[in-house]
N, C-alpha and C. Protein backbone atom coordinates (compact mmCIF):
# COMPACT_ATOMS: atom_id res chain seq x y z
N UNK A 1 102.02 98.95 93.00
CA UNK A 1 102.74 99.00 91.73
C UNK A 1 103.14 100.44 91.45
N UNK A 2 104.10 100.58 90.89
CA UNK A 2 104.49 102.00 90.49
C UNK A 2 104.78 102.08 88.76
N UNK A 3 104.20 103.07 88.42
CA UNK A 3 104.30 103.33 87.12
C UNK A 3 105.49 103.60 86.59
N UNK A 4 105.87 103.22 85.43
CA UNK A 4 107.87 103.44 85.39
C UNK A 4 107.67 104.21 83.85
N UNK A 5 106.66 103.92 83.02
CA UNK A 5 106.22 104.45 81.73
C UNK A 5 104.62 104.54 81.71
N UNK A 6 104.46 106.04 81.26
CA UNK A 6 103.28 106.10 81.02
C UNK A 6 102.59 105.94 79.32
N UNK A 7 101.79 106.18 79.05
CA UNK A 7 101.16 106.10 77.70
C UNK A 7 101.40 106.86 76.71
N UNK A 8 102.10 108.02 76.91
CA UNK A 8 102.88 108.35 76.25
C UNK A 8 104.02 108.16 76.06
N UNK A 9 104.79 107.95 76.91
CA UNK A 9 106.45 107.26 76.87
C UNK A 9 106.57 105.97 76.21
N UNK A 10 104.94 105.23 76.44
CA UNK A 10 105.20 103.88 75.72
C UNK A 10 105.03 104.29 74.55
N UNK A 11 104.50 104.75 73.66
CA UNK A 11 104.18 105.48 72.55
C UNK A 11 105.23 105.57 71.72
N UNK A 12 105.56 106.59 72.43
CA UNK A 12 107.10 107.10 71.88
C UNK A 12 108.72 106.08 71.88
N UNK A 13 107.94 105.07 72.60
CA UNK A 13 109.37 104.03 73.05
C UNK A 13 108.48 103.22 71.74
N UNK A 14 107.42 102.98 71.69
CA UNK A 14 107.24 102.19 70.07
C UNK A 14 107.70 102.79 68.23
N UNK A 15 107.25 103.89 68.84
CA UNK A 15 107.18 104.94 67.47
C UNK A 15 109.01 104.59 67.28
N UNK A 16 110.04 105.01 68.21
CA UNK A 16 111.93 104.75 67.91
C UNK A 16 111.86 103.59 67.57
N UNK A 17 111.31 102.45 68.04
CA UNK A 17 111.81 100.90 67.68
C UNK A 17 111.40 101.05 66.33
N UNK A 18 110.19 101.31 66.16
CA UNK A 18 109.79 101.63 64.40
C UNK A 18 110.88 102.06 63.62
N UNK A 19 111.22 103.22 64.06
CA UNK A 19 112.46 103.49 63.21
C UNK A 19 113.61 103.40 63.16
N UNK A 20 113.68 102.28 64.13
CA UNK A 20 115.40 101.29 64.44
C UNK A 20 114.93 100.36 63.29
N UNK A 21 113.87 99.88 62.82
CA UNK A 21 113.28 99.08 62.34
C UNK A 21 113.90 98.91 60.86
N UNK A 22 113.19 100.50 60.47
CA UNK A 22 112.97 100.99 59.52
C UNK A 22 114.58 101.36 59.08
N UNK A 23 115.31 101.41 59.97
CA UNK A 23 116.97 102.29 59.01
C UNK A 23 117.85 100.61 59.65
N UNK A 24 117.29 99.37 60.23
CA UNK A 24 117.98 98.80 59.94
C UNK A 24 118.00 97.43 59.13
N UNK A 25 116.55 97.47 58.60
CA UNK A 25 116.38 96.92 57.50
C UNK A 25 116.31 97.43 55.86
N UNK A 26 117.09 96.32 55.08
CA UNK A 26 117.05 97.20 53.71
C UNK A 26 116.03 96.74 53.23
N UNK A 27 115.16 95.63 52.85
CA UNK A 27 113.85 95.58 52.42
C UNK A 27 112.69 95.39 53.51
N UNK A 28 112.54 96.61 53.11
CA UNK A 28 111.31 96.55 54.40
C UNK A 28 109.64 95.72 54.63
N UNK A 29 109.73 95.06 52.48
CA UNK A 29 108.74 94.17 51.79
C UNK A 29 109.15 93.06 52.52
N UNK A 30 110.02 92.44 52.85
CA UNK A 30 110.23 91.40 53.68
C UNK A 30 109.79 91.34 54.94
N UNK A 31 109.63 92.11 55.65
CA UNK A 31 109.26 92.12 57.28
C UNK A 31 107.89 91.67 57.59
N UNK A 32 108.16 90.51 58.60
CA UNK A 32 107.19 90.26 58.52
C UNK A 32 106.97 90.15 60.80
N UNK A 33 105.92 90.67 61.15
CA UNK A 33 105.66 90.64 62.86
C UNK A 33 105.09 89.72 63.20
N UNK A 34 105.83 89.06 63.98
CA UNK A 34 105.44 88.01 64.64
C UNK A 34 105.22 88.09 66.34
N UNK A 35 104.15 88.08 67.10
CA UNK A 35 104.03 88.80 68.46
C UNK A 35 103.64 87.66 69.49
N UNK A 36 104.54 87.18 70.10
CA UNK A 36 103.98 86.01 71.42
C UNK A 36 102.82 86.36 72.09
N UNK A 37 102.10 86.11 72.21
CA UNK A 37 100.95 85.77 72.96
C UNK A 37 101.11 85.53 73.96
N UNK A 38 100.51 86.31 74.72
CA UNK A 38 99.33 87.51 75.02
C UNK A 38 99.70 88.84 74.84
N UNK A 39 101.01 89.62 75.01
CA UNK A 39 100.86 90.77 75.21
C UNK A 39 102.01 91.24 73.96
N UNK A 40 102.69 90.29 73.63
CA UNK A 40 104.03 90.85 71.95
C UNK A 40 102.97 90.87 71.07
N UNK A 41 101.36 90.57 70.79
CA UNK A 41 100.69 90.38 69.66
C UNK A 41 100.16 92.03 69.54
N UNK A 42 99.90 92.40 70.30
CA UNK A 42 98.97 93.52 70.73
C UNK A 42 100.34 94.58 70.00
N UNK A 43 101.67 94.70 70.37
CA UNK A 43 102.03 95.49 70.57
C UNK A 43 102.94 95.41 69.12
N UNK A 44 103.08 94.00 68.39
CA UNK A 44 103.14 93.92 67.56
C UNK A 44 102.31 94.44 66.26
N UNK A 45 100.76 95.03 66.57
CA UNK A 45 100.23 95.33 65.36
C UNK A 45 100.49 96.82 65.97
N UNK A 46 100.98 97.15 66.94
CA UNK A 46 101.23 98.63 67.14
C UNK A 46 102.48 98.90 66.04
N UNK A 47 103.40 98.11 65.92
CA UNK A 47 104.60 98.21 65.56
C UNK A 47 104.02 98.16 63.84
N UNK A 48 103.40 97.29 63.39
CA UNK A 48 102.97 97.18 61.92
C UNK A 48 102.34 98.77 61.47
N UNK A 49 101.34 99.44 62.23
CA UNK A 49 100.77 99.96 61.94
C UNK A 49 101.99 101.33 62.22
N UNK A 50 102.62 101.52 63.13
CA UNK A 50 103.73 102.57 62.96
C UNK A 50 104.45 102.09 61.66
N UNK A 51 104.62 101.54 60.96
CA UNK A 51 105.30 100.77 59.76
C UNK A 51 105.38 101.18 58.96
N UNK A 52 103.60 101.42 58.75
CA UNK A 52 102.70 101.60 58.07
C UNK A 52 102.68 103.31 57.37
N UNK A 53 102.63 103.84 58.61
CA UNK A 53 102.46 105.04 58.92
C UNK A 53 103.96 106.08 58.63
N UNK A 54 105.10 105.48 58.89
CA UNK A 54 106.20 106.08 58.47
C UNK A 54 106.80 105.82 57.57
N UNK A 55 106.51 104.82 56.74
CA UNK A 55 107.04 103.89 55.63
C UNK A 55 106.28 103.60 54.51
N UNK A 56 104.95 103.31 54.73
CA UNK A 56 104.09 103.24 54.01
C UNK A 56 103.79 101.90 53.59
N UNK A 57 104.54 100.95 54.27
CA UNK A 57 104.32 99.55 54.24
C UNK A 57 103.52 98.74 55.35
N UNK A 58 102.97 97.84 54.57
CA UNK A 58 101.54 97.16 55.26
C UNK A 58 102.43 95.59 55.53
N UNK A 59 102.94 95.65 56.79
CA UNK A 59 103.73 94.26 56.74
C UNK A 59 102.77 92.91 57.61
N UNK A 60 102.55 92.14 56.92
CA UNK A 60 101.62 91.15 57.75
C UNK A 60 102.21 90.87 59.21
N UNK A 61 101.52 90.70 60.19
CA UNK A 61 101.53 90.40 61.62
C UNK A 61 100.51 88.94 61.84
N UNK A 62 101.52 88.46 62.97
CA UNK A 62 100.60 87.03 63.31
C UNK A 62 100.90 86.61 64.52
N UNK A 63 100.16 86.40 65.66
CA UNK A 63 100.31 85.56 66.39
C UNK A 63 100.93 84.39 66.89
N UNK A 64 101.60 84.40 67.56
CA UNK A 64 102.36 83.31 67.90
C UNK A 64 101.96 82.36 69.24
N UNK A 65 101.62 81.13 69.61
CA UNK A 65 101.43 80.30 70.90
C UNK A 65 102.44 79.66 71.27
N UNK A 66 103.26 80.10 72.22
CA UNK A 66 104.55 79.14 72.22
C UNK A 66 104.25 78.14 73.54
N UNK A 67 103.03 77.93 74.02
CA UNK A 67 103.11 77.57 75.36
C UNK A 67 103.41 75.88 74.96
N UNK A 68 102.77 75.29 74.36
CA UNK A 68 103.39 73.77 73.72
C UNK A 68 104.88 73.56 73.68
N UNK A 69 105.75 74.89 73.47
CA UNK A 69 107.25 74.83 73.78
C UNK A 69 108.12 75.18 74.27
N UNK A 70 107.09 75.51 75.55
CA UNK A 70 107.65 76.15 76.75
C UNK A 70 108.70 74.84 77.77
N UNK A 71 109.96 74.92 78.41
CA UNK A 71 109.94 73.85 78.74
C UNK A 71 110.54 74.39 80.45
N UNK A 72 109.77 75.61 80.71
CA UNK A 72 109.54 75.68 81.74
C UNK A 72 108.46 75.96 82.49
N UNK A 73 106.96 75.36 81.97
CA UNK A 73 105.96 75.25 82.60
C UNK A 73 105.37 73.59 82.41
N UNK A 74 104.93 73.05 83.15
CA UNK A 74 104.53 71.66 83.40
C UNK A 74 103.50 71.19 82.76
N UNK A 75 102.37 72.03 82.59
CA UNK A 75 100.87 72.12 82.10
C UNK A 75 101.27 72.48 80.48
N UNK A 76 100.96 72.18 79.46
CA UNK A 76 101.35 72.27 77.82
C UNK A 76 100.41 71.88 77.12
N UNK A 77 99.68 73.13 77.30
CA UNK A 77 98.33 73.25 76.34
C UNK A 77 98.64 72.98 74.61
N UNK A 78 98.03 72.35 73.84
CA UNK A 78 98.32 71.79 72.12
C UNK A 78 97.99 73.74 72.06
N UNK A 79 98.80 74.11 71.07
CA UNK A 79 98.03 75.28 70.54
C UNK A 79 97.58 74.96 69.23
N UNK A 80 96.48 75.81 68.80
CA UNK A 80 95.50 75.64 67.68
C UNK A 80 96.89 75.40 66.39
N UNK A 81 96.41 74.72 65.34
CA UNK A 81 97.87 74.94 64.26
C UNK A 81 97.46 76.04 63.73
N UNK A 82 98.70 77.03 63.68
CA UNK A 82 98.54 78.61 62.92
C UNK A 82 99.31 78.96 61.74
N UNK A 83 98.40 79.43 60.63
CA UNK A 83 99.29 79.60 59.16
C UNK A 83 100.06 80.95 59.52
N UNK A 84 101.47 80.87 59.38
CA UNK A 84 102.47 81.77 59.22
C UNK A 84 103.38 81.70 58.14
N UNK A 85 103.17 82.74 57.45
CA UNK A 85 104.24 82.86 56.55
C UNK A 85 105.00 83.01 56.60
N UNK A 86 106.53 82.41 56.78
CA UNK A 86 107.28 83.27 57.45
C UNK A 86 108.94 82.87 56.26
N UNK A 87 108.86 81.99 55.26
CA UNK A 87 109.58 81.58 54.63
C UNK A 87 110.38 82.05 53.93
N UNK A 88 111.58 82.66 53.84
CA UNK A 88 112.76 83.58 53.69
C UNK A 88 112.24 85.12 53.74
N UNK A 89 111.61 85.65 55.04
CA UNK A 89 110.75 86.63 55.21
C UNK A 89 112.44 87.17 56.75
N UNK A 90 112.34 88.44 56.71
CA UNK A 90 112.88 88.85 57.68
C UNK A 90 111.61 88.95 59.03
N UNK A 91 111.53 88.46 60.24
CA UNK A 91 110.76 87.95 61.05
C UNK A 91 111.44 88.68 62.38
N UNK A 92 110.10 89.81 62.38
CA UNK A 92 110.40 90.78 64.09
C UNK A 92 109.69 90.09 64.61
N UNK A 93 110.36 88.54 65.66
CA UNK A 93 109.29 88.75 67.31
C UNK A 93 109.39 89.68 68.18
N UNK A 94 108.48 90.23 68.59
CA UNK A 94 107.66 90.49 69.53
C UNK A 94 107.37 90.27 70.64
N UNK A 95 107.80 91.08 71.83
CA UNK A 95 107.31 90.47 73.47
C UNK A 95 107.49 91.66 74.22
N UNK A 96 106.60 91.57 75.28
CA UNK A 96 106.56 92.78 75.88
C UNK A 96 107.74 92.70 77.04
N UNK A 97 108.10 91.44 78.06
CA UNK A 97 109.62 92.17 78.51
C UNK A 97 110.28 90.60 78.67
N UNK A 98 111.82 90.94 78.13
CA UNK A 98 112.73 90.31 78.13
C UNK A 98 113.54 89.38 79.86
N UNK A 99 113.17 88.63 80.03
CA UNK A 99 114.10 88.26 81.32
C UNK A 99 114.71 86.90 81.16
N UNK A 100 114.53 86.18 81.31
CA UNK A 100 115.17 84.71 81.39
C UNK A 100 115.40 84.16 79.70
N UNK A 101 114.66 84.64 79.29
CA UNK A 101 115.21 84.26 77.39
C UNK A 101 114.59 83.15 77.33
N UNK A 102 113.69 82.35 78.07
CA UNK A 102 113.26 80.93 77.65
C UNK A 102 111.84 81.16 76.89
N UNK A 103 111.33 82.42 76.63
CA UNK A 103 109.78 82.76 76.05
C UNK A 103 110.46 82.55 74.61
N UNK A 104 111.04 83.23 74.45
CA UNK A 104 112.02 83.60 72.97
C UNK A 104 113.00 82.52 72.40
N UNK A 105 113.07 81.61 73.29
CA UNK A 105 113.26 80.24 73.09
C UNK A 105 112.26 79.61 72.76
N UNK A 106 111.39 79.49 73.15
CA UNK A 106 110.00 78.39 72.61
C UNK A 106 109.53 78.85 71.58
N UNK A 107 109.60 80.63 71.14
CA UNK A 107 109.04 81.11 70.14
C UNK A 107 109.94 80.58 69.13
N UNK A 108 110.93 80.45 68.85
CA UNK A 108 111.85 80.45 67.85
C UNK A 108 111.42 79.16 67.98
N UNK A 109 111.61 77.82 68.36
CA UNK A 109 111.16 76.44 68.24
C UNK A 109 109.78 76.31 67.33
N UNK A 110 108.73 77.38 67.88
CA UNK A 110 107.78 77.36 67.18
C UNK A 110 107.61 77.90 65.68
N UNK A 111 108.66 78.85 65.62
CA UNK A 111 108.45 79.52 64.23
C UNK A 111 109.46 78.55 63.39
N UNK A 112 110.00 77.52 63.98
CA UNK A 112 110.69 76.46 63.01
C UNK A 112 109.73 75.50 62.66
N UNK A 113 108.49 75.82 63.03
CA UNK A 113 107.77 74.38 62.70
C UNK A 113 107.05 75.28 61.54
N UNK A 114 106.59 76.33 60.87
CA UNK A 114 106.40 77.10 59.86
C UNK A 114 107.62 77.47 58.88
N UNK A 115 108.37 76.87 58.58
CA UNK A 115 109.04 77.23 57.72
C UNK A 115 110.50 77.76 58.49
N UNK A 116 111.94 78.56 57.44
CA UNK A 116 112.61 78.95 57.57
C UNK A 116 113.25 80.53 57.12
N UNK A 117 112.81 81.47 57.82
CA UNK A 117 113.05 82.75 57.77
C UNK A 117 114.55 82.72 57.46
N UNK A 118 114.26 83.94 56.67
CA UNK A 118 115.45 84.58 56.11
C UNK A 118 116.68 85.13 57.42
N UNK A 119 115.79 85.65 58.73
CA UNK A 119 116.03 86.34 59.58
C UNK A 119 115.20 86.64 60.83
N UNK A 120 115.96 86.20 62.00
CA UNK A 120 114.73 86.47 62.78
C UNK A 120 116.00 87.60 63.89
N UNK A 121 114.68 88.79 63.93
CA UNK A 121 115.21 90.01 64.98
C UNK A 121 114.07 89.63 66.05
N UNK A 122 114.74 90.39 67.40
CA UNK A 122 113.87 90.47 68.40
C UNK A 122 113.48 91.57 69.00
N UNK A 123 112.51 92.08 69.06
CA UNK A 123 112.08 93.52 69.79
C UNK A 123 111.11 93.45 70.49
N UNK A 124 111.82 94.16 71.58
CA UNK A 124 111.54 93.61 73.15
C UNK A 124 111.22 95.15 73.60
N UNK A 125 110.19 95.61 74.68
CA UNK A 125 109.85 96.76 75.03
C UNK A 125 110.62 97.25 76.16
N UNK A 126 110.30 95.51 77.37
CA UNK A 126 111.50 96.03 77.93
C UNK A 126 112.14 94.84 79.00
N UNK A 127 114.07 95.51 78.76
CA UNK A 127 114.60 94.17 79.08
C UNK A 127 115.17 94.07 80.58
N UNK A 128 114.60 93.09 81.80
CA UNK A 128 115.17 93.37 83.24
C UNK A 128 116.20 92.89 83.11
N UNK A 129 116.65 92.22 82.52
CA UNK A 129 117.96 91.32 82.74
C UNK A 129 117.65 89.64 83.26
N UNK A 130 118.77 89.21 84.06
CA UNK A 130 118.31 87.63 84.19
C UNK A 130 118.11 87.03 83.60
N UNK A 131 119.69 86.90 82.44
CA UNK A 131 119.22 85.83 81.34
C UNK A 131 119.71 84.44 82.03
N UNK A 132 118.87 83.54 81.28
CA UNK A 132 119.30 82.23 81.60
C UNK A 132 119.47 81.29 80.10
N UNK A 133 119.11 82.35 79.35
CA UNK A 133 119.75 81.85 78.10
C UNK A 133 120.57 83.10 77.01
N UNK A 134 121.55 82.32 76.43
CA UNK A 134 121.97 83.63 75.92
C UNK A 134 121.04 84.46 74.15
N UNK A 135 120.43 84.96 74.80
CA UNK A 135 119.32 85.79 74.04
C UNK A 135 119.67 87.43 74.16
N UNK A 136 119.58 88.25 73.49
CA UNK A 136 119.81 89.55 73.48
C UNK A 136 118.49 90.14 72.36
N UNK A 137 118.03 91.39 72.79
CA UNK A 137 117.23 91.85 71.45
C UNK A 137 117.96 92.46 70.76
N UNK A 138 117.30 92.68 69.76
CA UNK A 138 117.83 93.80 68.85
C UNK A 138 117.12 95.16 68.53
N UNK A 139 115.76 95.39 69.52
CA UNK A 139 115.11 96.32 69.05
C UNK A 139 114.72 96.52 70.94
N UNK A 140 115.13 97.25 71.90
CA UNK A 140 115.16 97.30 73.40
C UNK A 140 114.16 98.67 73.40
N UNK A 141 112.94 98.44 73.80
CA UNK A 141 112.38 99.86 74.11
C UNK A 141 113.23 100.69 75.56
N UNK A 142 112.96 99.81 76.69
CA UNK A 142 114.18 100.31 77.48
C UNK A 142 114.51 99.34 78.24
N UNK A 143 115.65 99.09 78.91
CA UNK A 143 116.51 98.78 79.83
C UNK A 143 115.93 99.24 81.50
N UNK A 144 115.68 98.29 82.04
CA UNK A 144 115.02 98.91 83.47
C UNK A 144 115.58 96.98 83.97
N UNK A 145 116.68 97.25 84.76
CA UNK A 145 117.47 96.43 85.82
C UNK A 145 116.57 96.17 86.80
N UNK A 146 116.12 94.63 87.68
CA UNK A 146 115.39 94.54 88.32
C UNK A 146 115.66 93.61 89.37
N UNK A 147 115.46 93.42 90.53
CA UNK A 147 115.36 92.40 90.93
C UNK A 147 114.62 90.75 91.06
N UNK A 148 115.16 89.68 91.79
CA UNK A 148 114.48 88.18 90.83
C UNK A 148 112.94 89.02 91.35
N UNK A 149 112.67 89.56 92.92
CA UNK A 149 111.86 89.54 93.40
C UNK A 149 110.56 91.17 93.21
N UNK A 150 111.04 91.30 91.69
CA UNK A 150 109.79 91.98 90.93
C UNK A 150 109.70 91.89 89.93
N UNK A 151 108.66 92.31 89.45
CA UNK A 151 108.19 91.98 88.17
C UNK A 151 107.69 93.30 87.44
N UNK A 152 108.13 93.31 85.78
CA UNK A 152 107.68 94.38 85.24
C UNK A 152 106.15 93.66 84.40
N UNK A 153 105.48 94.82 84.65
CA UNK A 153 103.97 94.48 84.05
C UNK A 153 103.41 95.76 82.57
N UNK A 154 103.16 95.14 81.92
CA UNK A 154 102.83 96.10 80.48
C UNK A 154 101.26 96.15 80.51
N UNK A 155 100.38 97.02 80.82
CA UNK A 155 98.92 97.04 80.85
C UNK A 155 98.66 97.55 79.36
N UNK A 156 98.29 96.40 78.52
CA UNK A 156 97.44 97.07 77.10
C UNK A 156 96.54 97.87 77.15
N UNK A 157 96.04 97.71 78.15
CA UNK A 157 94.49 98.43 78.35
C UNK A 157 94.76 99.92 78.94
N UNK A 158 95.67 100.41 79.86
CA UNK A 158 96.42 101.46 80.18
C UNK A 158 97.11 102.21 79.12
N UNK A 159 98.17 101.30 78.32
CA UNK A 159 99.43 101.43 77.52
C UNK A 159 100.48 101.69 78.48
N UNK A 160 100.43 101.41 79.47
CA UNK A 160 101.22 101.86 80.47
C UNK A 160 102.38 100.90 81.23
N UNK A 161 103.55 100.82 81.74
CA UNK A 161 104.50 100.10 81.85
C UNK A 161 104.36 100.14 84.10
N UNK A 162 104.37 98.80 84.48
CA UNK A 162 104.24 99.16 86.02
C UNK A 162 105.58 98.44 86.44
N UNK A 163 106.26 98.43 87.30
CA UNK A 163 106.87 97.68 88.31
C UNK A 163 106.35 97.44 89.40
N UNK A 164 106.54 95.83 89.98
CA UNK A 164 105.55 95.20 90.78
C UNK A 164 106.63 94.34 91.79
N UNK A 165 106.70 94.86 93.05
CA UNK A 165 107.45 94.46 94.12
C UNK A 165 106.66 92.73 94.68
N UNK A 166 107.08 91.86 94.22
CA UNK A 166 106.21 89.83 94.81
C UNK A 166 106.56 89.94 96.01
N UNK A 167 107.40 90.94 96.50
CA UNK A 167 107.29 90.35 98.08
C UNK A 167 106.28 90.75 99.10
């Protein structure tokens, strides 16, 4: 694997989305983080707590399970039912990297079964390309073009961003 961002670059690629955040929303009392599970949740209370920190607003964050509406995996675990508020709330999901658009598809299916947001943005850390649906973010930590035959990997536990050659 080769490192493409380190722990500081990811840092700093969270801290700008914060403040893409922050100058392109006008009520910032509305925002509410919503982070797919496993790795948009983590990086989602990173994003609250930069929020927090430059703004001074405490915006609730929640978890999201979209695997029940995934409809490209076979196996479809029930996820637990989860209270989200999300009801004319401006709504940042959350995911750590963008490729085929079908994660961000099931998420949005799922956040329709909680109600109807005012607004839903997407901020994505980072996007390879290979859409297969037409999905775009609105909040791109970076752009890193890839082939089908690698994969970008986000280590929470690092903070660190890898590229990973499957062949």
């Amino acid at each position: 694997m080769k490192e493409i961002m380190d722990r500081e670059q990811l840092s700093r690629t969270l801290k700008r989305m914060t403040h893409e955040i922050i100058e392109r929303n006008q009520n910032l009392n509305d925002i509410v983080f919503v982070g797919i599970l496993k790795k948009g949740f983590p990086l989602a209370l990173i994003l609250k707590e930069n929020l927090k920190r430059f703004a001074d607003v405490d915006a609730p964050v929640y978890p999201i399970d979209i695997r029940a509406y995934r409809d490209d995996v076979t196996h479809k675990d029930a996820p637990e039912k989860q209270d989200i508020e999300i009801q004319d709330k401006n709504i940042i999901l959350v995911d750590d990297v963008l490729y085929t658009g079908r994660s961000v598809r099931a998420a949005m299916d799922a956040l329709s079964d909680h109600g109807r947001p005012k607004q839903v943005q997407l901020a994505i850390v980072i996007d390879r390309g290979h859409r297969e649906l037409p999905i775009r973010a609105d909040y791109i930590g970076k752009n890193i073009p890839t082939s089908k035959n690698e994969k970008i990997v986000i280590d929470m536990n690092l903070m660190s961003v890898f590229i990973e050659d499957l062949e």
